[in-house]
C-alpha atoms as a PDB file:
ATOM      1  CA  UNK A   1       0.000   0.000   0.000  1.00  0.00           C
ATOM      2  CA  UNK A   2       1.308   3.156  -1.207  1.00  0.00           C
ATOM      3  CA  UNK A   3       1.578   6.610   0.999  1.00  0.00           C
ATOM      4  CA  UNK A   4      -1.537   8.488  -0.540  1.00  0.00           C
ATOM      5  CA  UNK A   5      -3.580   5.744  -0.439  1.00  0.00           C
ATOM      6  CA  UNK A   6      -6.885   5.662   1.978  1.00  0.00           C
ATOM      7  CA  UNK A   7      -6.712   3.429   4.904  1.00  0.00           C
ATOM      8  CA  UNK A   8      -9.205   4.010   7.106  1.00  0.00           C
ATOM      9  CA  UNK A   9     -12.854   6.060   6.899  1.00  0.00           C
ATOM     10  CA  UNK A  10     -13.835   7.037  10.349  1.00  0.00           C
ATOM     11  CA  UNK A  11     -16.783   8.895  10.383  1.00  0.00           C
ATOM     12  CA  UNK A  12     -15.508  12.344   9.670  1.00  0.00           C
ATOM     13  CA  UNK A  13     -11.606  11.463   9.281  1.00  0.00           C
ATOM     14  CA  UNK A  14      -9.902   9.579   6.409  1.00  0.00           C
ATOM     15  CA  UNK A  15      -6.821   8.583   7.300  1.00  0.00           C
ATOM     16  CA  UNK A  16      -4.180   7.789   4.885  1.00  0.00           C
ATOM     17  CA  UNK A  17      -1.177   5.151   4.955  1.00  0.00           C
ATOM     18  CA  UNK A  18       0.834   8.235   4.940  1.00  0.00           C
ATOM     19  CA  UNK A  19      -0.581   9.241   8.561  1.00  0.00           C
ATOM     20  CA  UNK A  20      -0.013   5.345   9.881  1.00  0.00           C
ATOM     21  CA  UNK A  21       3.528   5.301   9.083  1.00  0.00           C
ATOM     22  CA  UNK A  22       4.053   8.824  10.645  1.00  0.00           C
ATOM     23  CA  UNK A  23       2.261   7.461  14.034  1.00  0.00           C
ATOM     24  CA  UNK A  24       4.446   4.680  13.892  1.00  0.00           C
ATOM     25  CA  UNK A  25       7.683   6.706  14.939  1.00  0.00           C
ATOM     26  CA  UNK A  26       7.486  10.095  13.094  1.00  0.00           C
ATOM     27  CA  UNK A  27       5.715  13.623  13.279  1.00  0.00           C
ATOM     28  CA  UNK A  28       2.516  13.216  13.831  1.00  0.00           C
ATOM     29  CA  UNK A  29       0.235  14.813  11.259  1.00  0.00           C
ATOM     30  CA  UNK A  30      -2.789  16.891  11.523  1.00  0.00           C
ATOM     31  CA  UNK A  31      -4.909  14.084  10.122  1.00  0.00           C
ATOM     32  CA  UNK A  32      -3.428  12.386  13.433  1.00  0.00           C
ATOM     33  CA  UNK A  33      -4.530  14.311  15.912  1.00  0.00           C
ATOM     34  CA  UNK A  34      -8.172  15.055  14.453  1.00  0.00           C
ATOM     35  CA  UNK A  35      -8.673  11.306  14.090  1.00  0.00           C
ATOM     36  CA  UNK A  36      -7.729  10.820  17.826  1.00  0.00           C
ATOM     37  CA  UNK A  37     -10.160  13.806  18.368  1.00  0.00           C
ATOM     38  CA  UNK A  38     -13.011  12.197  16.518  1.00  0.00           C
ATOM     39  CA  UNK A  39     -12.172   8.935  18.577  1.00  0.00           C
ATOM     40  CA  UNK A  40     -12.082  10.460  22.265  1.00  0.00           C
ATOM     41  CA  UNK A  41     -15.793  12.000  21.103  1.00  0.00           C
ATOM     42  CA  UNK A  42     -17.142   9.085  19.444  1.00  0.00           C
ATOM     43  CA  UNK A  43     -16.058   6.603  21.981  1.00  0.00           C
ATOM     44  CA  UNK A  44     -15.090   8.916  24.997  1.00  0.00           C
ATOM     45  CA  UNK A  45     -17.710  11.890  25.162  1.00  0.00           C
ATOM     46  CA  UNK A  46     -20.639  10.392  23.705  1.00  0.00           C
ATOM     47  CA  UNK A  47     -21.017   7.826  25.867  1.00  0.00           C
ATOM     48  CA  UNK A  48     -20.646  10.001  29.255  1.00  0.00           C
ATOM     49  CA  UNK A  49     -23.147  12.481  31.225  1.00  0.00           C
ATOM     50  CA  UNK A  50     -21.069  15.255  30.082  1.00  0.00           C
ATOM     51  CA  UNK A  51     -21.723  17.083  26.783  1.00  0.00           C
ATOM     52  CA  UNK A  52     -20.148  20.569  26.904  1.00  0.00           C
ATOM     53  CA  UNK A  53     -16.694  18.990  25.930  1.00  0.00           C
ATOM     54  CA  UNK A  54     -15.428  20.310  22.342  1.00  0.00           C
ATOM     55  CA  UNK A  55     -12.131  18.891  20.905  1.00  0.00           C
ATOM     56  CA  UNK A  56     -11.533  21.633  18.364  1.00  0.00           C
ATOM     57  CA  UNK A  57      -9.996  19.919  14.861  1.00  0.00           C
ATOM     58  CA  UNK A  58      -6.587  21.237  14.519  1.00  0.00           C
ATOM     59  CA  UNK A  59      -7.845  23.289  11.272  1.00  0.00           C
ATOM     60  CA  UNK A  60      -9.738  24.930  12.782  1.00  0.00           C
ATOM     61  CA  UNK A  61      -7.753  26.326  15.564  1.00  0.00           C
ATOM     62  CA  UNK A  62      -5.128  27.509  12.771  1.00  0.00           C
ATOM     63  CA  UNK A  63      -7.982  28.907  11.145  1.00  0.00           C
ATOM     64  CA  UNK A  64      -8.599  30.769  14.562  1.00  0.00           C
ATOM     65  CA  UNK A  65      -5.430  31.969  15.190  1.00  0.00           C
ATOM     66  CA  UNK A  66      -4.852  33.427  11.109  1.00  0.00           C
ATOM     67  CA  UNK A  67      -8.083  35.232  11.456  1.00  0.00           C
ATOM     68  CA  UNK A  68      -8.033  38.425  13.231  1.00  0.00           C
ATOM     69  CA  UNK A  69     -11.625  39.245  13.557  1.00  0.00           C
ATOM     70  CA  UNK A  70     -13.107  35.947  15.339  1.00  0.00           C
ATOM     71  CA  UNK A  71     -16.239  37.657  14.203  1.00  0.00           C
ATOM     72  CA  UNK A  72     -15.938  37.152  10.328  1.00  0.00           C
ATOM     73  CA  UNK A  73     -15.121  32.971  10.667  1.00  0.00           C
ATOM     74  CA  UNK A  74     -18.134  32.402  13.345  1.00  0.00           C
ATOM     75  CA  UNK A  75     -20.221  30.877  11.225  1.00  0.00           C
ATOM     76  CA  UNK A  76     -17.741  28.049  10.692  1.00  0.00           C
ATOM     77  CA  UNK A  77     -17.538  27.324  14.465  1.00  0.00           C
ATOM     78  CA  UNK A  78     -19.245  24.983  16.281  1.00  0.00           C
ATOM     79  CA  UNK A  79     -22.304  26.018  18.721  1.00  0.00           C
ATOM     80  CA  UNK A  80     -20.402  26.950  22.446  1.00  0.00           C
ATOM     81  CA  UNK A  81     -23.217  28.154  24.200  1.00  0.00           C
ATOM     82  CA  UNK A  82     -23.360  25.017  26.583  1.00  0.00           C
ATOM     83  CA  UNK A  83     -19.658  24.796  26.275  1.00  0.00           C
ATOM     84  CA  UNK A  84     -17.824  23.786  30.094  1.00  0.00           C
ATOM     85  CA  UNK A  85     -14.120  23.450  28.463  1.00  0.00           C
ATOM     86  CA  UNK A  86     -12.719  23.610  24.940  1.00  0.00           C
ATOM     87  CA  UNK A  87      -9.531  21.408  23.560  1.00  0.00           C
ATOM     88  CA  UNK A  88      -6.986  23.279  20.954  1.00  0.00           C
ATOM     89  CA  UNK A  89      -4.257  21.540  19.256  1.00  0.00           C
ATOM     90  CA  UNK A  90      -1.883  24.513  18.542  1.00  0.00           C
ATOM     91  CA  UNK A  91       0.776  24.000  16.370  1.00  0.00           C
ATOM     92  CA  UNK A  92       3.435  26.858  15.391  1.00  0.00           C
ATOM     93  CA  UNK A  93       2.627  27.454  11.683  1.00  0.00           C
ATOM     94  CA  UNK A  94       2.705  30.725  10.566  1.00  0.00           C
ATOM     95  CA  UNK A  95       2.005  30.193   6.992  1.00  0.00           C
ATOM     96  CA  UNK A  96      -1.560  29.718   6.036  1.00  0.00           C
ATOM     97  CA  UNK A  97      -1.010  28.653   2.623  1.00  0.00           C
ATOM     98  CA  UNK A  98       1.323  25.944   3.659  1.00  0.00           C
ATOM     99  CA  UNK A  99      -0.492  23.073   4.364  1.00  0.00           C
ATOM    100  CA  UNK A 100       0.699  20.875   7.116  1.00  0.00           C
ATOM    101  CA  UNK A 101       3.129  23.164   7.826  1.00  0.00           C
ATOM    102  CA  UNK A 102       5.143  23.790  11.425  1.00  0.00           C
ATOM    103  CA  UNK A 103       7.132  21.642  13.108  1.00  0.00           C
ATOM    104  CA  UNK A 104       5.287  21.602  17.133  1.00  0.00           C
ATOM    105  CA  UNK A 105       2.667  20.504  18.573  1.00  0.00           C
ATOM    106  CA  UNK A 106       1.510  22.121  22.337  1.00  0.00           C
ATOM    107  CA  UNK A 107      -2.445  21.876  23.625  1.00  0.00           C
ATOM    108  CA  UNK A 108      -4.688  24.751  24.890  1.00  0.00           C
ATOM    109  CA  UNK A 109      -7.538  23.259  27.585  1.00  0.00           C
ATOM    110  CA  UNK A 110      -9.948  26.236  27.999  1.00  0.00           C
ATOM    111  CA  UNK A 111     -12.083  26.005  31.084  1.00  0.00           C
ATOM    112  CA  UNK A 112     -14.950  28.134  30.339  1.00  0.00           C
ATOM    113  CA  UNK A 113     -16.875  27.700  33.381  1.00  0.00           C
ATOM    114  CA  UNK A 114     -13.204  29.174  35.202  1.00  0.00           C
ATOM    115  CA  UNK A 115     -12.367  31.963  32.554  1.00  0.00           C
ATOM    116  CA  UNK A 116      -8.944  29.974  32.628  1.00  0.00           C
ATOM    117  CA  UNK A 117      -6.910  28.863  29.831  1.00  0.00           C
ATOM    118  CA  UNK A 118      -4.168  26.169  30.813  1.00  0.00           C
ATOM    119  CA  UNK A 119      -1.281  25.581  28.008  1.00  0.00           C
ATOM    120  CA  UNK A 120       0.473  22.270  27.999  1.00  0.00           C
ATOM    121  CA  UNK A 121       3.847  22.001  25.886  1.00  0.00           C
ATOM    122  CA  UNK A 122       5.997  19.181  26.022  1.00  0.00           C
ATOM    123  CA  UNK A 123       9.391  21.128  24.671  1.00  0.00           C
ATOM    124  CA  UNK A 124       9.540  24.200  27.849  1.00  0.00           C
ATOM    125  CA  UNK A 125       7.243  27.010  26.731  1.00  0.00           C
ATOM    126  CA  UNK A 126       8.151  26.873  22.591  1.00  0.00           C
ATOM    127  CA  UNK A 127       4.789  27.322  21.962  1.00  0.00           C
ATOM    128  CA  UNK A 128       3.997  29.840  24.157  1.00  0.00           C
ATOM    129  CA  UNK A 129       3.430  32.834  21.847  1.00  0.00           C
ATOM    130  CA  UNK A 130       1.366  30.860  19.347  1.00  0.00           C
ATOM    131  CA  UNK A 131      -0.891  29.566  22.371  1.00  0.00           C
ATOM    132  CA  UNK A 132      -1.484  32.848  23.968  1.00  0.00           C
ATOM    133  CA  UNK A 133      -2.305  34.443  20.438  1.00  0.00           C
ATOM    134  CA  UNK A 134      -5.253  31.417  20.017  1.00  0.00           C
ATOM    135  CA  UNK A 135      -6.146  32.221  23.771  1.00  0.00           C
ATOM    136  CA  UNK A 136      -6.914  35.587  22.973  1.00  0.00           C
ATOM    137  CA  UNK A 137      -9.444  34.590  19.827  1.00  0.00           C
ATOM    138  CA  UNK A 138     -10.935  32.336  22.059  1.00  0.00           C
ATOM    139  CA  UNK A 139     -11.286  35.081  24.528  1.00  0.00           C
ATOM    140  CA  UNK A 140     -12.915  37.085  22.012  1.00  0.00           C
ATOM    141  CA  UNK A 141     -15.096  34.415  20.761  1.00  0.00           C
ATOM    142  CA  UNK A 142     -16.619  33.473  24.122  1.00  0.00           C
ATOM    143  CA  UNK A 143     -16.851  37.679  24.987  1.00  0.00           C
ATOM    144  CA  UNK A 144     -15.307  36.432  28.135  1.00  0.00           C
ATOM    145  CA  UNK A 145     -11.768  37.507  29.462  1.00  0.00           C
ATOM    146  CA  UNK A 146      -9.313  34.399  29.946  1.00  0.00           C
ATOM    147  CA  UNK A 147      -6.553  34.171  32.832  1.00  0.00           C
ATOM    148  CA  UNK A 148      -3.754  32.241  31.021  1.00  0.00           C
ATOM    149  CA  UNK A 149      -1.273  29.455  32.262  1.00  0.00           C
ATOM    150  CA  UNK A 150       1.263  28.183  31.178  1.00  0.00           C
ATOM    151  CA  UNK A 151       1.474  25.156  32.877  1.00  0.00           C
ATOM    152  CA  UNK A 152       5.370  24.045  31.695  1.00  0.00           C
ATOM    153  CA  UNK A 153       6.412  23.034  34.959  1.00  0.00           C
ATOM    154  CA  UNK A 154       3.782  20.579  35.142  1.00  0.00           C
ATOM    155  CA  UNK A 155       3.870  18.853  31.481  1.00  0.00           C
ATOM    156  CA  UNK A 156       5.839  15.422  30.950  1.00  0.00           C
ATOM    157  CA  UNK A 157       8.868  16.833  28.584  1.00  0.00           C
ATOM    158  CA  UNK A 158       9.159  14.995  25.235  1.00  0.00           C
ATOM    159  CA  UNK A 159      12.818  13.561  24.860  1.00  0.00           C
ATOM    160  CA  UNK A 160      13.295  13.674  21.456  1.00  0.00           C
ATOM    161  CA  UNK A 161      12.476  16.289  18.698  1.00  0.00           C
ATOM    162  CA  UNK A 162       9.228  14.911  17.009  1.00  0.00           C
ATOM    163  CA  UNK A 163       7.328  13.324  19.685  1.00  0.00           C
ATOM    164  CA  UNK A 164       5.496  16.093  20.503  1.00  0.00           C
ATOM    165  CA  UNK A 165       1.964  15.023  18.584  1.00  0.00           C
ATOM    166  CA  UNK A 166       1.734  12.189  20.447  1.00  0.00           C
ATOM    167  CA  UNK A 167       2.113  14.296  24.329  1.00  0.00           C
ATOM    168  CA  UNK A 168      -0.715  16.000  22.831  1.00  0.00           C
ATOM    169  CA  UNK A 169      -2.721  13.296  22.130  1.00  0.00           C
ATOM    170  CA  UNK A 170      -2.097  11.382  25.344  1.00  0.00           C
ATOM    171  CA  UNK A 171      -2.786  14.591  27.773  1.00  0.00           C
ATOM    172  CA  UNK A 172      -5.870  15.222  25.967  1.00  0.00           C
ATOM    173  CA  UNK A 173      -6.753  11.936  26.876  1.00  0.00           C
ATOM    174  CA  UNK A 174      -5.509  12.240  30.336  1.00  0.00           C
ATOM    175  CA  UNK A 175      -6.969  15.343  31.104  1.00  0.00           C
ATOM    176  CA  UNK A 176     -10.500  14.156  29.866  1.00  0.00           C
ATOM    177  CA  UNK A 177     -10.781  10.989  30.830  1.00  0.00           C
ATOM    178  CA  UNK A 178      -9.080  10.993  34.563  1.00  0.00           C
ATOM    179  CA  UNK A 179      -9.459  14.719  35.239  1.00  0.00           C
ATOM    180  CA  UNK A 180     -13.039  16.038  33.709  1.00  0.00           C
ATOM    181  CA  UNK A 181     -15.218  12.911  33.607  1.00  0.00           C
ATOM    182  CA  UNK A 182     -13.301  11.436  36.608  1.00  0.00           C
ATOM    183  CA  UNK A 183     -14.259  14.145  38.932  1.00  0.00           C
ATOM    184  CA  UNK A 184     -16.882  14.418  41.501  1.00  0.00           C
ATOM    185  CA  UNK A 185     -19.660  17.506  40.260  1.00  0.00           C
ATOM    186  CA  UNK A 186     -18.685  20.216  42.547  1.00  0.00           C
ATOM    187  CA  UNK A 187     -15.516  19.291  43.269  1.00  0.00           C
ATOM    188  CA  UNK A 188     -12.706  21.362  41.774  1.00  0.00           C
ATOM    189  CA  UNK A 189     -10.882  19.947  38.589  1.00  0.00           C
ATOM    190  CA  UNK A 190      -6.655  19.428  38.717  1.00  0.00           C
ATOM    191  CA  UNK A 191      -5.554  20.577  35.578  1.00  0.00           C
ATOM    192  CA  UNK A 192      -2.107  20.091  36.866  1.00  0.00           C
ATOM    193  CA  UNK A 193      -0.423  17.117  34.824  1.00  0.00           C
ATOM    194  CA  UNK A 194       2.902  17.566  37.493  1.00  0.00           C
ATOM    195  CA  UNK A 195       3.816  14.014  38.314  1.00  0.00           C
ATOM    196  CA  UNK A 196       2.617  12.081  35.134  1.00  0.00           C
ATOM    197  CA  UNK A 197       5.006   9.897  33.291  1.00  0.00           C
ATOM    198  CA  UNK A 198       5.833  10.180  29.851  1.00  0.00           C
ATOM    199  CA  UNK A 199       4.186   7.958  27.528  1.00  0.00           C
ATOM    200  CA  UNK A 200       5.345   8.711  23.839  1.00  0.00           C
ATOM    201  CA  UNK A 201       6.260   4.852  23.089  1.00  0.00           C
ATOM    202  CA  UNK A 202       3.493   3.540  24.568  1.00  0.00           C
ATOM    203  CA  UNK A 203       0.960   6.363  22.909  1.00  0.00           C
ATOM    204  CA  UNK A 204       1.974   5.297  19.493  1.00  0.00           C
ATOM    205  CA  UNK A 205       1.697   1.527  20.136  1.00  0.00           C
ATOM    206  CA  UNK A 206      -1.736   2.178  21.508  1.00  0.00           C
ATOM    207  CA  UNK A 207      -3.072   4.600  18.984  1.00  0.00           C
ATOM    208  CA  UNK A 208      -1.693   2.170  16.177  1.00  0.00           C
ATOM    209  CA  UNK A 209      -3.762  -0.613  17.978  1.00  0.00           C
ATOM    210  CA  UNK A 210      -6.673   1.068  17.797  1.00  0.00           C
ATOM    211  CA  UNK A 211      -6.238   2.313  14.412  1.00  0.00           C
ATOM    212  CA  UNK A 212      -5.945  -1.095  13.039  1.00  0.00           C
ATOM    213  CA  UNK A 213      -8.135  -2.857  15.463  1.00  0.00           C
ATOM    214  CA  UNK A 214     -11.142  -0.262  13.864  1.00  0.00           C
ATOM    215  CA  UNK A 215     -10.102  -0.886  10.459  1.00  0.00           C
ATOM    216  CA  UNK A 216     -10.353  -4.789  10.893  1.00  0.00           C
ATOM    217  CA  UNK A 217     -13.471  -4.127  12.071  1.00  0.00           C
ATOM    218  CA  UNK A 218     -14.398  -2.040   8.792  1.00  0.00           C
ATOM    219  CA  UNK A 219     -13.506  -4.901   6.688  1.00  0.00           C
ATOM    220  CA  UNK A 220     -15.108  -7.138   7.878  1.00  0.00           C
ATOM    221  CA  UNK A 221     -18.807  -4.868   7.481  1.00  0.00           C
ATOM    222  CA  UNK A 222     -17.276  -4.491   3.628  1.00  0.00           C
ATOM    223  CA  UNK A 223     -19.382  -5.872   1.016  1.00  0.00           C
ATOM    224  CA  UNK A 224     -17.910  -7.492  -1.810  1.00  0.00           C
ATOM    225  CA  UNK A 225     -18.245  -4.859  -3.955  1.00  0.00           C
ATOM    226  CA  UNK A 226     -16.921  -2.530  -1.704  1.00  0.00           C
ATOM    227  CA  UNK A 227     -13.429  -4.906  -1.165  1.00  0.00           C
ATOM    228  CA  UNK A 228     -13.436  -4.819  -5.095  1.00  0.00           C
ATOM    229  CA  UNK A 229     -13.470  -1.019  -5.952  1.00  0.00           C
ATOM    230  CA  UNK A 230     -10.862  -0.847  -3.388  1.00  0.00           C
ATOM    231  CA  UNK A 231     -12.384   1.561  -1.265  1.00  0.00           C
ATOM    232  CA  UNK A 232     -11.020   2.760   2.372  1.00  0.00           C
ATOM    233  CA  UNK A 233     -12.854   0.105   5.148  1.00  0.00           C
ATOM    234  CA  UNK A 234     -15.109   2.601   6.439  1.00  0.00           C
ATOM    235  CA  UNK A 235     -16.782   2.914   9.895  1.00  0.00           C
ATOM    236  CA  UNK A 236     -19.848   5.105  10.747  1.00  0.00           C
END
C-alpha cells in the first residue's frame, strides 16, 4: 500500500497510509490528531453524562489563530453556548497557505466555566506565543476575558524532537478521561499534569492498535463490492 492511499474512513476522518507510518515513529500529522479527536468524542464523550466537551480539529484552531476578527469565521464554528471546556491543538505554523506546515505541537484546555486557559507544551514554553495568540481569539469568541497558564512546569517533557503530537494526544486523553469525567460535580478539577510519566512509546503503540483494530473491524462490514473497488474500510 502506497503513501496516498486511503486506509481508514472514520466517520468524519480519512486517514491515509501516509498518517499510519508517521504514528508509527514520526511527526505526527494533523490528520493524526483530528482522528484521535473524533475517537475520544465518538467513543469517549458520547457515551458520558457530560456534553459541553469540544475537541476543536486542529484546522480549525489555525484557522482561529490566522483570522483576526473571530467575528468574520463564526459561522464556521461549532455552537459553544453550553460549552464547560474547549480542547486546541496549537501547532506553530505561521504560513496559512502551507499546508501541514510547522514543526510543534503544544495543547490549549480552555475552562470556560473558570475563565482559565491552561497551556500544555511538552518542549519548555516553545509554543507559548502561538498559544497565547489562540487564547486571545478564544477570549474574544466566548466575549469572556481568559486568565492564562502556562502550565510548563507541570507537562511530561518529550525527549526527542518529534514526539510532541503524540504528548498532545495522550494529555488530551488524560486530562478528559481521569481529570473532567473522573471528577466528583462540585468538586474542583486538577488541571495540573505535574507528576505524570511520559508515555510517547506507549501512545503510538496504543493509537496504532486502535487504528488497526477499527479498520479490521471495517472490513469485515465491507461488502464485496466494496473490497473490489478498493475503497477505504469505512466505519460510521
Amino acid at each position: 500500500m502506497s503513501p496516498d492511499q486511503p486506509y481508514l474512513s472514520y466517520h468524519d476522518i480519512c486517514l491515509w497510509k501516509e498518517d499510519v507510518i508517521c504514528l508509527a515513529d514520526d511527526w505526527l500529522t494533523d490528520n493524526n490528531i483530528a482522528f484521535w479527536e473524533e475517537y475520544l468524542e465518538h467513543e469517549v464523550i458520547q457515551r458520558s453524562d457530560c456534553q459541553g466537551i469540544i475537541l476543536l480539529r486542529p484546522s480549525m484552531v489555525f484557522m482561529i489563530r490566522c483570522e483576526p476578527d473571530i467575528n468574520s469565521i463564526r459561522s464556521a464554528l461549532p455552537d459553544i453556548r453550553n460549552a464547560t471546556h474547549i480542547f486546541l491543538p496549537i501547532n506553530d505554523n505561521r504560513d496559512p497557505n502551507m499546508a501541514e506546515g510547522g514543526s510543534h505541537w503544544s495543547l490549549v484546555v480552555v475552562s470556560v466555566k473558570d475563565g482559565v486557559a491552561f497551556h500544555y507544551d511538552s518542549l519548555s514554553s516553545s509554543n507559548l506565543s502561538h498559544a497565547k495568540a489562540v487564547a486571545e481569539r478564544v477570549s474574544n469568541w466566548l466575549g469572556v476575558p481568559l486568565t492564562f497558564h502556562d502550565l510548563d512546569e507541570d507537562t511530561p517533557q518529550q525527549s526527542n524532537t518529534y514526539d510532541c503530537g503524540v504528548h498532545v494526544c495522550m494529555n488530551m486523553r488524560h486530562l478528559l478521561v481521569n481529570r473532567l469525567l473522573n471528577t466528583p460535580e462540585g468538586k474542583d478539577v486538577n488541571m495540573s499534569l505535574k507528576g505524570k510519566s511520559g508515555v510517547a512509546r506507549s501512545g503510538r503503540e496504543e493509537m496504532l492498535k486502535i487504528v488497526r483494530s477499527l479498520r479490521r473491524t471495517a472490513e469485515r462490514s465491507q461488502s464485496p463490492a466494496q473490497k473490489e473497488s478498493r475503497s477505504p474500510p469505512r466505519i460510521e
